[in-house]
PDB file of N, CA and C in Angstrom:
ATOM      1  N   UNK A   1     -27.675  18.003   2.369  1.00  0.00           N
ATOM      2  CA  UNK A   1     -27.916  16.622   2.024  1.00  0.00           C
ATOM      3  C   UNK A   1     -28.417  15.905   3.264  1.00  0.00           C
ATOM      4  N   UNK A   2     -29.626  15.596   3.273  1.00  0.00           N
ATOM      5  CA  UNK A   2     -30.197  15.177   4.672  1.00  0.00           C
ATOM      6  C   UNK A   2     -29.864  13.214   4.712  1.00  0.00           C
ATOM      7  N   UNK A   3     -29.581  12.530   3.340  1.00  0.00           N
ATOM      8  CA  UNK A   3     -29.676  10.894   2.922  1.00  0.00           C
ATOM      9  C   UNK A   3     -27.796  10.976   4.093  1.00  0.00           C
ATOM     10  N   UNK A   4     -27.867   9.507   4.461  1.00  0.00           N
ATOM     11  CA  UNK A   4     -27.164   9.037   4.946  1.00  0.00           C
ATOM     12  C   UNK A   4     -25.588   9.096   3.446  1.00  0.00           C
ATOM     13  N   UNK A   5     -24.408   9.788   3.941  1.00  0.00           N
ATOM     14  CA  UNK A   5     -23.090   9.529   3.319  1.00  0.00           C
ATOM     15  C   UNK A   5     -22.848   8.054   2.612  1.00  0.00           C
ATOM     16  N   UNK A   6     -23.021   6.966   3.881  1.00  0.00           N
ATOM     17  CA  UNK A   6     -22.700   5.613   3.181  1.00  0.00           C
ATOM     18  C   UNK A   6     -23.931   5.044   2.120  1.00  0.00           C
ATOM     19  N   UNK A   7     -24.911   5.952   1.995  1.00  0.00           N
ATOM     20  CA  UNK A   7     -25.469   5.412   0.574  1.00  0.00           C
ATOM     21  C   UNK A   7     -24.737   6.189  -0.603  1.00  0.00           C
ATOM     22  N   UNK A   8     -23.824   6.962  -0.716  1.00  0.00           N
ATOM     23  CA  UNK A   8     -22.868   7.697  -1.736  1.00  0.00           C
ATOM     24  C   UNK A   8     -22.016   6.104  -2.629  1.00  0.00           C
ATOM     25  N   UNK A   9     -22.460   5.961  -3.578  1.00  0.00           N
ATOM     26  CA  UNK A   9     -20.991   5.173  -4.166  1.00  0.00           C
ATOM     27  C   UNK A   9     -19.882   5.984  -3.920  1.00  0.00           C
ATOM     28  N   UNK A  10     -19.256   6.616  -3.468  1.00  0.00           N
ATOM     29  CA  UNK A  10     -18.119   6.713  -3.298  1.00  0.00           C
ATOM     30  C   UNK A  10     -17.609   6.803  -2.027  1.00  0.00           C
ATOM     31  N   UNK A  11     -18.465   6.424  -0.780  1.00  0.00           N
ATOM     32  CA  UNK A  11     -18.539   6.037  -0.025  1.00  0.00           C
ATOM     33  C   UNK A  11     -18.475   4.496   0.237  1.00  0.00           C
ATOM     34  N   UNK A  12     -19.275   4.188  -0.557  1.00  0.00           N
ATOM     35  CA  UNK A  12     -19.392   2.149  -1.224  1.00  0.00           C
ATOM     36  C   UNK A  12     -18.315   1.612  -1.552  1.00  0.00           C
ATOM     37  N   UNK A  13     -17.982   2.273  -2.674  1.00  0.00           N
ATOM     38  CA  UNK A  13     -17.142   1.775  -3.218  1.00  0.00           C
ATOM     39  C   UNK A  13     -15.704   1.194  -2.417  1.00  0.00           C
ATOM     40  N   UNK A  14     -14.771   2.238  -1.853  1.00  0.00           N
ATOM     41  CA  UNK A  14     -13.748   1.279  -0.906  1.00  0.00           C
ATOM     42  C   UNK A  14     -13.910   0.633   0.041  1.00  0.00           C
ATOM     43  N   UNK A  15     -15.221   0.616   0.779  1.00  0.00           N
ATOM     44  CA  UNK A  15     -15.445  -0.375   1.794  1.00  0.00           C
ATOM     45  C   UNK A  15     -15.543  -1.794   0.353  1.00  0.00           C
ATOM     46  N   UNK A  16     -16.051  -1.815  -0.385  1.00  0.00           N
ATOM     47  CA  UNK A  16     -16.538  -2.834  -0.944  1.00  0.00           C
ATOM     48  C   UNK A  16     -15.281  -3.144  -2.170  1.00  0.00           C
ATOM     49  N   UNK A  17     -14.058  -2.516  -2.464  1.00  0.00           N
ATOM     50  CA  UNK A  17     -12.800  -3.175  -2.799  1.00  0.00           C
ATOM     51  C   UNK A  17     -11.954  -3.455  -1.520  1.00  0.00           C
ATOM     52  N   UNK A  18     -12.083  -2.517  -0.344  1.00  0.00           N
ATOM     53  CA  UNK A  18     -11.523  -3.573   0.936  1.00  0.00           C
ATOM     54  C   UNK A  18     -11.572  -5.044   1.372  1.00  0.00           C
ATOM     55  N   UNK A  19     -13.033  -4.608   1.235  1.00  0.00           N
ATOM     56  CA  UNK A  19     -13.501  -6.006   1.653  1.00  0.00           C
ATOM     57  C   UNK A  19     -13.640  -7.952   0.496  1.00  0.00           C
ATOM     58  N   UNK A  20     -13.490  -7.104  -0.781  1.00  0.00           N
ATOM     59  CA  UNK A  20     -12.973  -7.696  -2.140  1.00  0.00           C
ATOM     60  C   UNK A  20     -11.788  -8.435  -1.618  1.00  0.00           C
ATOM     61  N   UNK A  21     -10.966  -7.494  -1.306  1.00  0.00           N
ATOM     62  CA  UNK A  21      -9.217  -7.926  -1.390  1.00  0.00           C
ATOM     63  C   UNK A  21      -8.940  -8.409  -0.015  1.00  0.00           C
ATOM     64  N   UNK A  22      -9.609  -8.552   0.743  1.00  0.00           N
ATOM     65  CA  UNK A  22      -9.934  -9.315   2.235  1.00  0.00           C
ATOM     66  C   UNK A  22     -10.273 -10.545   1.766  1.00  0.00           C
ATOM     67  N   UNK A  23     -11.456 -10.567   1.125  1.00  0.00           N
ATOM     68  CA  UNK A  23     -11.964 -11.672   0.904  1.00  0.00           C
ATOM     69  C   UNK A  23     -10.737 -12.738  -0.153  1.00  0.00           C
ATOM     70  N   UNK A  24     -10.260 -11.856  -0.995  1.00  0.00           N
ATOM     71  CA  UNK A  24      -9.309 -12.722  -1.595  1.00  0.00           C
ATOM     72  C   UNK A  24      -8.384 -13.284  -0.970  1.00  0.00           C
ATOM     73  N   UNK A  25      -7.584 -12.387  -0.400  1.00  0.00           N
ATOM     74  CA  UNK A  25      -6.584 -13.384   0.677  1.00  0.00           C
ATOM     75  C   UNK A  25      -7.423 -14.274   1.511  1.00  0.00           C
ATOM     76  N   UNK A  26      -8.470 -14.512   1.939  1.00  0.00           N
ATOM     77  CA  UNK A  26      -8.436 -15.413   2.372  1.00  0.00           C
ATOM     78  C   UNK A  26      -9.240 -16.620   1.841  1.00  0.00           C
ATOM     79  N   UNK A  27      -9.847 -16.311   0.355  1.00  0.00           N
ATOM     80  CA  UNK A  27      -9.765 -17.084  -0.149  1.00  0.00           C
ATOM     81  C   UNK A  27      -8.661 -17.696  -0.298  1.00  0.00           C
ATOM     82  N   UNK A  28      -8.041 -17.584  -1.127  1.00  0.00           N
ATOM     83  CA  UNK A  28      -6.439 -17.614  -1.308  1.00  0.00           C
ATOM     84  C   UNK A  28      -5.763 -18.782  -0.155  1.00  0.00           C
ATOM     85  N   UNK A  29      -5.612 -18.389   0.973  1.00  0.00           N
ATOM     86  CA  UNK A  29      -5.426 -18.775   1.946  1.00  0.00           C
ATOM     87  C   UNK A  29      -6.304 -20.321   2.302  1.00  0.00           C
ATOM     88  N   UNK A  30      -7.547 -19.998   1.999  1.00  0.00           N
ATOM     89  CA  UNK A  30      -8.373 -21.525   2.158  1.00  0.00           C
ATOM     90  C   UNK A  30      -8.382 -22.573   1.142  1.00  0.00           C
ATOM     91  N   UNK A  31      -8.002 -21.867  -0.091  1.00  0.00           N
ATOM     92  CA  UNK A  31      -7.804 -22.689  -1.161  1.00  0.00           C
ATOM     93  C   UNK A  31      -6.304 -23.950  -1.413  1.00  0.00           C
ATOM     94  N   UNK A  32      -5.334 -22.539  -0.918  1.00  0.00           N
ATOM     95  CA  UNK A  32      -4.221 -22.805  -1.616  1.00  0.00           C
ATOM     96  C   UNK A  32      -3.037 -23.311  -0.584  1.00  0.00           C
ATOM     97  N   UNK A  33      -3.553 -22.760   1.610  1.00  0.00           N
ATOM     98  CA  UNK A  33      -2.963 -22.907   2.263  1.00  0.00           C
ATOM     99  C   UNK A  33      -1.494 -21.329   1.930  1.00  0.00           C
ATOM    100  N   UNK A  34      -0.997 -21.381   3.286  1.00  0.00           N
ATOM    101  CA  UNK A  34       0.156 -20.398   3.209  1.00  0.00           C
ATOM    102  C   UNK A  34       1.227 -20.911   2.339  1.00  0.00           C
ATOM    103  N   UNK A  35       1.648 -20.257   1.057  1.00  0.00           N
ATOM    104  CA  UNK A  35       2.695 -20.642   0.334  1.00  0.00           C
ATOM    105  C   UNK A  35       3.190 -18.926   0.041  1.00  0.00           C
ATOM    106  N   UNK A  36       4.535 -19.672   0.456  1.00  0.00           N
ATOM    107  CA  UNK A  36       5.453 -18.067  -0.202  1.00  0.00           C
ATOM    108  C   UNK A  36       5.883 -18.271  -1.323  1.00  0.00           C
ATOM    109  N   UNK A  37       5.508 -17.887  -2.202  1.00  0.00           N
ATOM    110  CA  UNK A  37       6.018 -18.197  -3.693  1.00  0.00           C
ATOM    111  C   UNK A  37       6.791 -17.248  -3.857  1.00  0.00           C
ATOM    112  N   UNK A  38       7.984 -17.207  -5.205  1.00  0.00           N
ATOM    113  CA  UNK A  38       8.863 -16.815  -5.490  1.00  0.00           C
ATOM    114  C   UNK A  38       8.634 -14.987  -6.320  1.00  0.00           C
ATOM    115  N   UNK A  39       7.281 -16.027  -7.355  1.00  0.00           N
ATOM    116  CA  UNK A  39       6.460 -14.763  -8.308  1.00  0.00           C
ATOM    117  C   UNK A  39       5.370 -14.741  -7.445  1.00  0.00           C
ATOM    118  N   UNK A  40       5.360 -13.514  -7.647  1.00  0.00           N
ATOM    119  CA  UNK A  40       3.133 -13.214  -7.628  1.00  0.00           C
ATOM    120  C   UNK A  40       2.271 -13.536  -8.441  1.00  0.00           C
ATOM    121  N   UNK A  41       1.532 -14.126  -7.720  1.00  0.00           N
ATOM    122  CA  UNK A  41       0.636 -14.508  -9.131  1.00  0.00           C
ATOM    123  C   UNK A  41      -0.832 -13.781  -9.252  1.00  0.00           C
ATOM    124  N   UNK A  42      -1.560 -14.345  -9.278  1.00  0.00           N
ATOM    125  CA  UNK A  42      -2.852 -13.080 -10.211  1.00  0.00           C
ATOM    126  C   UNK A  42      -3.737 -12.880  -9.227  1.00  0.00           C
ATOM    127  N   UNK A  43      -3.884 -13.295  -8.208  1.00  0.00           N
ATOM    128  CA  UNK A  43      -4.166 -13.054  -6.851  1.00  0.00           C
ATOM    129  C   UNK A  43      -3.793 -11.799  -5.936  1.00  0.00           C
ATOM    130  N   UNK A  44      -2.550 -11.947  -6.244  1.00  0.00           N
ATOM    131  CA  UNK A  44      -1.316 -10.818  -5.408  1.00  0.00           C
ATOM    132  C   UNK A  44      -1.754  -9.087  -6.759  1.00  0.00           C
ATOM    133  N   UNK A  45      -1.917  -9.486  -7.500  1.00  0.00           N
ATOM    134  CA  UNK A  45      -1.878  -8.547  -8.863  1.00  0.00           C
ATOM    135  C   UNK A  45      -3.247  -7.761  -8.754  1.00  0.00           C
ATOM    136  N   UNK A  46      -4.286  -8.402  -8.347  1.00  0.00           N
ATOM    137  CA  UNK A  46      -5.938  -8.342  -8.174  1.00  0.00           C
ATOM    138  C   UNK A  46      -6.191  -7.390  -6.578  1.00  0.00           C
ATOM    139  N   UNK A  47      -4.860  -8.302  -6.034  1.00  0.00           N
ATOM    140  CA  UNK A  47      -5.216  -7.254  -4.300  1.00  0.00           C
ATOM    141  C   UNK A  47      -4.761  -6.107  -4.336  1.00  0.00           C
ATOM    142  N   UNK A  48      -3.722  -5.949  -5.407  1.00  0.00           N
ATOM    143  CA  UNK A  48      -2.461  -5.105  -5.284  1.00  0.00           C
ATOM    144  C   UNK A  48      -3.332  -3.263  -5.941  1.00  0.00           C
ATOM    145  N   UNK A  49      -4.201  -4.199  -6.890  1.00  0.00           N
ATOM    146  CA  UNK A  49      -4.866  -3.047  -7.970  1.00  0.00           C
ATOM    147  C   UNK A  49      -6.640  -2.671  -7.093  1.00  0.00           C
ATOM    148  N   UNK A  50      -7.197  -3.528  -6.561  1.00  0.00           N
ATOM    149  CA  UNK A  50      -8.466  -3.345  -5.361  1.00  0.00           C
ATOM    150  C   UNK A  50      -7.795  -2.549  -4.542  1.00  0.00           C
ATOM    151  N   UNK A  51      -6.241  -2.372  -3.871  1.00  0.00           N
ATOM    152  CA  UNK A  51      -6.473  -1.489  -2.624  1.00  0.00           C
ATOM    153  C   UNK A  51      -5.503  -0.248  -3.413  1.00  0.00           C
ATOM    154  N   UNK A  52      -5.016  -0.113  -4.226  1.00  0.00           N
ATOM    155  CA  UNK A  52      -4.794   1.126  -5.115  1.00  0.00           C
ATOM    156  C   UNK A  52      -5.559   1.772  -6.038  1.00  0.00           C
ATOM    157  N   UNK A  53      -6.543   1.188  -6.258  1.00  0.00           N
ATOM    158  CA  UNK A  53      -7.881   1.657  -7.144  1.00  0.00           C
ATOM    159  C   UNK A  53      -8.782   2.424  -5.976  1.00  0.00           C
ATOM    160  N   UNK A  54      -8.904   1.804  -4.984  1.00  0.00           N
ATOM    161  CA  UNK A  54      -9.428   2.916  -3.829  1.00  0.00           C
ATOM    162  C   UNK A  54      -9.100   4.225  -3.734  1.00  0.00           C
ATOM    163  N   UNK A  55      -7.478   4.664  -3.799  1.00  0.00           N
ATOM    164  CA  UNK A  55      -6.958   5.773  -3.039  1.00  0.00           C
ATOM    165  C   UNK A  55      -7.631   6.753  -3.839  1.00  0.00           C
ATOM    166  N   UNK A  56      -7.816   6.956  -5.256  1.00  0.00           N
ATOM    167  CA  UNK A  56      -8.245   8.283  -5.725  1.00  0.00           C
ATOM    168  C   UNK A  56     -10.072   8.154  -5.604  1.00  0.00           C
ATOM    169  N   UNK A  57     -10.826   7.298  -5.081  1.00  0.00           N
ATOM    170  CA  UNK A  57     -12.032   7.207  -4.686  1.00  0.00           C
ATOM    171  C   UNK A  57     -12.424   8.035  -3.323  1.00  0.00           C
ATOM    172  N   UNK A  58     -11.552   7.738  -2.706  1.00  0.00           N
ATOM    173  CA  UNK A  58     -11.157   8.367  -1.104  1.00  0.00           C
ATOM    174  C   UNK A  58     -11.540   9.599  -1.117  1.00  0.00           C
ATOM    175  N   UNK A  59     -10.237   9.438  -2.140  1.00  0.00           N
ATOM    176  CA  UNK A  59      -9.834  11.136  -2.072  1.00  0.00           C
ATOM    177  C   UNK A  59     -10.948  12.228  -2.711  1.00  0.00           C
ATOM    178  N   UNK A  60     -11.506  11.730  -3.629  1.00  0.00           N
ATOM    179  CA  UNK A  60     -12.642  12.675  -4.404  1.00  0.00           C
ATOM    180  C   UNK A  60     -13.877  12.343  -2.835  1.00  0.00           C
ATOM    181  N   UNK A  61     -13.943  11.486  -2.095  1.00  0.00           N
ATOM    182  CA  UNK A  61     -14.889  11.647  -0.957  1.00  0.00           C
ATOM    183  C   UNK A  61     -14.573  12.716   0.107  1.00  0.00           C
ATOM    184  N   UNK A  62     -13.381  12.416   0.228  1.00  0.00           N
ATOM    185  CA  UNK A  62     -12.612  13.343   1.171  1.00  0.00           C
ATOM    186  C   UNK A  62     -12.733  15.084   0.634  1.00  0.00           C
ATOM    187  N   UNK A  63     -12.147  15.412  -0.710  1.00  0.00           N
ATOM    188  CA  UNK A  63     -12.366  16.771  -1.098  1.00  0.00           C
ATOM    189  C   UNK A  63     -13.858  17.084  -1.097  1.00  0.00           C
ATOM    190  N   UNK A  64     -14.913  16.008  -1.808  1.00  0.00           N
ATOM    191  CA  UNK A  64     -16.337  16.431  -1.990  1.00  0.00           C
ATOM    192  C   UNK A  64     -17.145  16.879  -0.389  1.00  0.00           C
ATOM    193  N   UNK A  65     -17.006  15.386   0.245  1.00  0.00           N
ATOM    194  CA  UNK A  65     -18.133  16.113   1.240  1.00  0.00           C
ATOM    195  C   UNK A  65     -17.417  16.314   2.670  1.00  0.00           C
ATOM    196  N   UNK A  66     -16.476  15.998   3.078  1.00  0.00           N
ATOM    197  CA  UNK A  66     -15.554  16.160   4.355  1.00  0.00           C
ATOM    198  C   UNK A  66     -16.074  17.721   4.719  1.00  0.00           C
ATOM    199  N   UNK A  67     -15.573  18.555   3.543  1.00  0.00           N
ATOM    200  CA  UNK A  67     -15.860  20.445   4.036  1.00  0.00           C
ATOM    201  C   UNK A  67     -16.910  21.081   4.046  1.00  0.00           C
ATOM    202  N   UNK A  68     -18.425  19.744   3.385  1.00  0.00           N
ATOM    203  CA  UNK A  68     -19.606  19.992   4.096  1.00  0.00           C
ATOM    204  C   UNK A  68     -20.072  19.806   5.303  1.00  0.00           C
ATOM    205  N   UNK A  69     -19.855  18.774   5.714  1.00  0.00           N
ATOM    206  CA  UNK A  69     -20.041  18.483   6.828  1.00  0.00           C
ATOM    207  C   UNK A  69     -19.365  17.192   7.287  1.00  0.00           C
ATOM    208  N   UNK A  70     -17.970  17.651   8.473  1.00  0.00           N
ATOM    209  CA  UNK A  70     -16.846  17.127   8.604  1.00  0.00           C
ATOM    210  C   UNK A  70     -17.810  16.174   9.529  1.00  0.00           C
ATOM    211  N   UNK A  71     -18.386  16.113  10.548  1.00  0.00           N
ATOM    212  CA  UNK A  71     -18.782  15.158  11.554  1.00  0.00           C
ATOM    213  C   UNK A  71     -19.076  14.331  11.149  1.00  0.00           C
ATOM    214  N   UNK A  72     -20.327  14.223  10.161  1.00  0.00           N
ATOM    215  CA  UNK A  72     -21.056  12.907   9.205  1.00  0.00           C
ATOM    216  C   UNK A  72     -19.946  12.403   8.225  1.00  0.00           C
ATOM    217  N   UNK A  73     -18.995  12.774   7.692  1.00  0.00           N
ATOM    218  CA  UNK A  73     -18.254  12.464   6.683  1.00  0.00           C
ATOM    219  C   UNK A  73     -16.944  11.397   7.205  1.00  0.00           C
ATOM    220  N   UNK A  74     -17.037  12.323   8.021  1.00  0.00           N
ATOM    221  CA  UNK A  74     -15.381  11.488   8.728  1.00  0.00           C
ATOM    222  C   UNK A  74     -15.577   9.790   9.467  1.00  0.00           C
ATOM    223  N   UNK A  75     -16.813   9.924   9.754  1.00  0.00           N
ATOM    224  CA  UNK A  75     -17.460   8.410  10.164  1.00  0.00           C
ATOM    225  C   UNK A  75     -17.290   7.502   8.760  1.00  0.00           C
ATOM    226  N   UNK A  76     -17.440   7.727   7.646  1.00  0.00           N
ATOM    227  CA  UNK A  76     -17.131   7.511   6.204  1.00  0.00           C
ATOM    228  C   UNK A  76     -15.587   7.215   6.041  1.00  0.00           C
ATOM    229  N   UNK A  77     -15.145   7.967   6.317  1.00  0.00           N
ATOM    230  CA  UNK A  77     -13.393   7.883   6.223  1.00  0.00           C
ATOM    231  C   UNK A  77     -13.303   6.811   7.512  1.00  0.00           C
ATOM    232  N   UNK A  78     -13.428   6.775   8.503  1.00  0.00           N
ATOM    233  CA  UNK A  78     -12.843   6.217   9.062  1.00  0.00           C
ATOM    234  C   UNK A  78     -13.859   4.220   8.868  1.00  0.00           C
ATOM    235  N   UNK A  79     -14.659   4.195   8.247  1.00  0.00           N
ATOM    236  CA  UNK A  79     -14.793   3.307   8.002  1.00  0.00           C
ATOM    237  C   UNK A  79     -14.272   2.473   7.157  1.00  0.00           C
ATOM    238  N   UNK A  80     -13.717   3.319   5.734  1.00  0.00           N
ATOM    239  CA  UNK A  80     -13.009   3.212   4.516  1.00  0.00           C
ATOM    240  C   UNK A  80     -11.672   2.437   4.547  1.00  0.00           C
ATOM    241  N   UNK A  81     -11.163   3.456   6.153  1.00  0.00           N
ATOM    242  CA  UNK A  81      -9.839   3.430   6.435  1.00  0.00           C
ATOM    243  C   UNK A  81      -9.905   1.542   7.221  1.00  0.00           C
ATOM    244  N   UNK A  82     -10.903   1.567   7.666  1.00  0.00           N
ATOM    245  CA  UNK A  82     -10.895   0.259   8.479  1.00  0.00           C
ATOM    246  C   UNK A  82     -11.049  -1.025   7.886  1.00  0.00           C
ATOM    247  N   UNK A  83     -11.748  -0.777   6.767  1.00  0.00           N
ATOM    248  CA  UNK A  83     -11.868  -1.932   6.027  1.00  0.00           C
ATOM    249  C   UNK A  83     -10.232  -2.215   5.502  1.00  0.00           C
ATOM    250  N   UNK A  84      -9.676  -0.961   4.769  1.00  0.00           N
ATOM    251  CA  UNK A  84      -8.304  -1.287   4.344  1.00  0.00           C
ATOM    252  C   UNK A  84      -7.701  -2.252   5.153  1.00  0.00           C
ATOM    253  N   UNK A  85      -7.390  -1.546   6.516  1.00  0.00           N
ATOM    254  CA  UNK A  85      -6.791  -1.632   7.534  1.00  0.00           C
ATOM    255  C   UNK A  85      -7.206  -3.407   7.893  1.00  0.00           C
ATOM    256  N   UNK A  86      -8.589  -3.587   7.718  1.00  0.00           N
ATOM    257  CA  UNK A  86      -8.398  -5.449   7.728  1.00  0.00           C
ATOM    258  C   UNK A  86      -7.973  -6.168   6.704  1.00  0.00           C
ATOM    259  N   UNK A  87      -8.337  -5.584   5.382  1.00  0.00           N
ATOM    260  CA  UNK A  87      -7.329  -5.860   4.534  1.00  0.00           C
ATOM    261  C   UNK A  87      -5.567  -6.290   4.343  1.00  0.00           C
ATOM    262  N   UNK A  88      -4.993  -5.486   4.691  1.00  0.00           N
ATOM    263  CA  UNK A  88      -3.769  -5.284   5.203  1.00  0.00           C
ATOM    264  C   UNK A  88      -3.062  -5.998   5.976  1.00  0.00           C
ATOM    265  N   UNK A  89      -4.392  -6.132   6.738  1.00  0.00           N
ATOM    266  CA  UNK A  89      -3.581  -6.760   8.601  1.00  0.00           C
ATOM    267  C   UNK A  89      -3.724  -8.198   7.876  1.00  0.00           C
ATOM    268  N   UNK A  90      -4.856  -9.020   7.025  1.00  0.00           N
ATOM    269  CA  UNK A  90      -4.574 -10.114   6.567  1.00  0.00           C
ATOM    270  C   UNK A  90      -3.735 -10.596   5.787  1.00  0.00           C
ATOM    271  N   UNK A  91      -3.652  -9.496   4.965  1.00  0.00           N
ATOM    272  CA  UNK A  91      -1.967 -10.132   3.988  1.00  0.00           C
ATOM    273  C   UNK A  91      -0.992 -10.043   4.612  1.00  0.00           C
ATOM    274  N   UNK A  92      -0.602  -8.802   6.075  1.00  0.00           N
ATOM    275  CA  UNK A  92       0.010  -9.146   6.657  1.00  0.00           C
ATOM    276  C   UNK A  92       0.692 -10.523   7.560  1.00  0.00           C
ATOM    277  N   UNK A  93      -0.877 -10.919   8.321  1.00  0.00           N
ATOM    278  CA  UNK A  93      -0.847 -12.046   8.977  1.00  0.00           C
ATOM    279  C   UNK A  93      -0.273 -13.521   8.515  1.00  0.00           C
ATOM    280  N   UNK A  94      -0.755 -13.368   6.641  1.00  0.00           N
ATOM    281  CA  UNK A  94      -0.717 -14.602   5.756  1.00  0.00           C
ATOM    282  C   UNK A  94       0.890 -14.081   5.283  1.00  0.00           C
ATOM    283  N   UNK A  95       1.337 -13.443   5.462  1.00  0.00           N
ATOM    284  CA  UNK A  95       2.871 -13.514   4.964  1.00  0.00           C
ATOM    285  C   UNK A  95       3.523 -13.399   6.509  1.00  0.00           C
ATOM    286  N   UNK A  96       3.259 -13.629   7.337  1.00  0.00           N
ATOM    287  CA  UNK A  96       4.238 -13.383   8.545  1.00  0.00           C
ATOM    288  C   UNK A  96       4.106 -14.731   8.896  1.00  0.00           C
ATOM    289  N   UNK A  97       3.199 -15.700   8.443  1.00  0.00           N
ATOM    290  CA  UNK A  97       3.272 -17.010   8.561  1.00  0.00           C
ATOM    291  C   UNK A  97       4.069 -18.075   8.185  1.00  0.00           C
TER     292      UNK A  97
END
């Protein structure tokens, strides 16, 4: 496969529910200000299902092309992983507030 990995939708795809559920918290956050509410509401439900709808996307990237060629692939993963990873660190940040 000579085309660049990150044109793969399944490569696309979790950078682009990372960055979904990034974007929501901080929508969220600009809209509504830091509130700890008691329930979750459809916000919390939307981030919760964007960064668990990823994991089996990953993973079919990870089994498909990782054991073709680990060098080009893993730049893929670790981008995947990074978007989460700002993901995360913002709902973190917005609940440690």
């Amino acid at each position: 496969m000579s085309a660049s990995y990150f044109k793969l939708p399944s490569a696309i795809a979790p950078v682009a529910m990372s960055l979904a559920a990034l974007s929501l918290v901080l929508g969220h956050v600009a809209l509504f200000g830091i509130v700890h509410e008691t329930d979750e509401g459809t916000a919390a439900h939307i981030y919760q299902l964007l960064m668990a709808g990823q994991v089996p996307v990953i993973g079919y990237f990870v089994l498909r092309y990782v054991p073709r060629q680990p060098a080009r692939a893993v730049w893929v993963v670790v981008a995947q992983v990074a978007a989460a990873a700002m993901a995360f660190g913002a709902l973190y940040w917005m609940e440690s507030q």
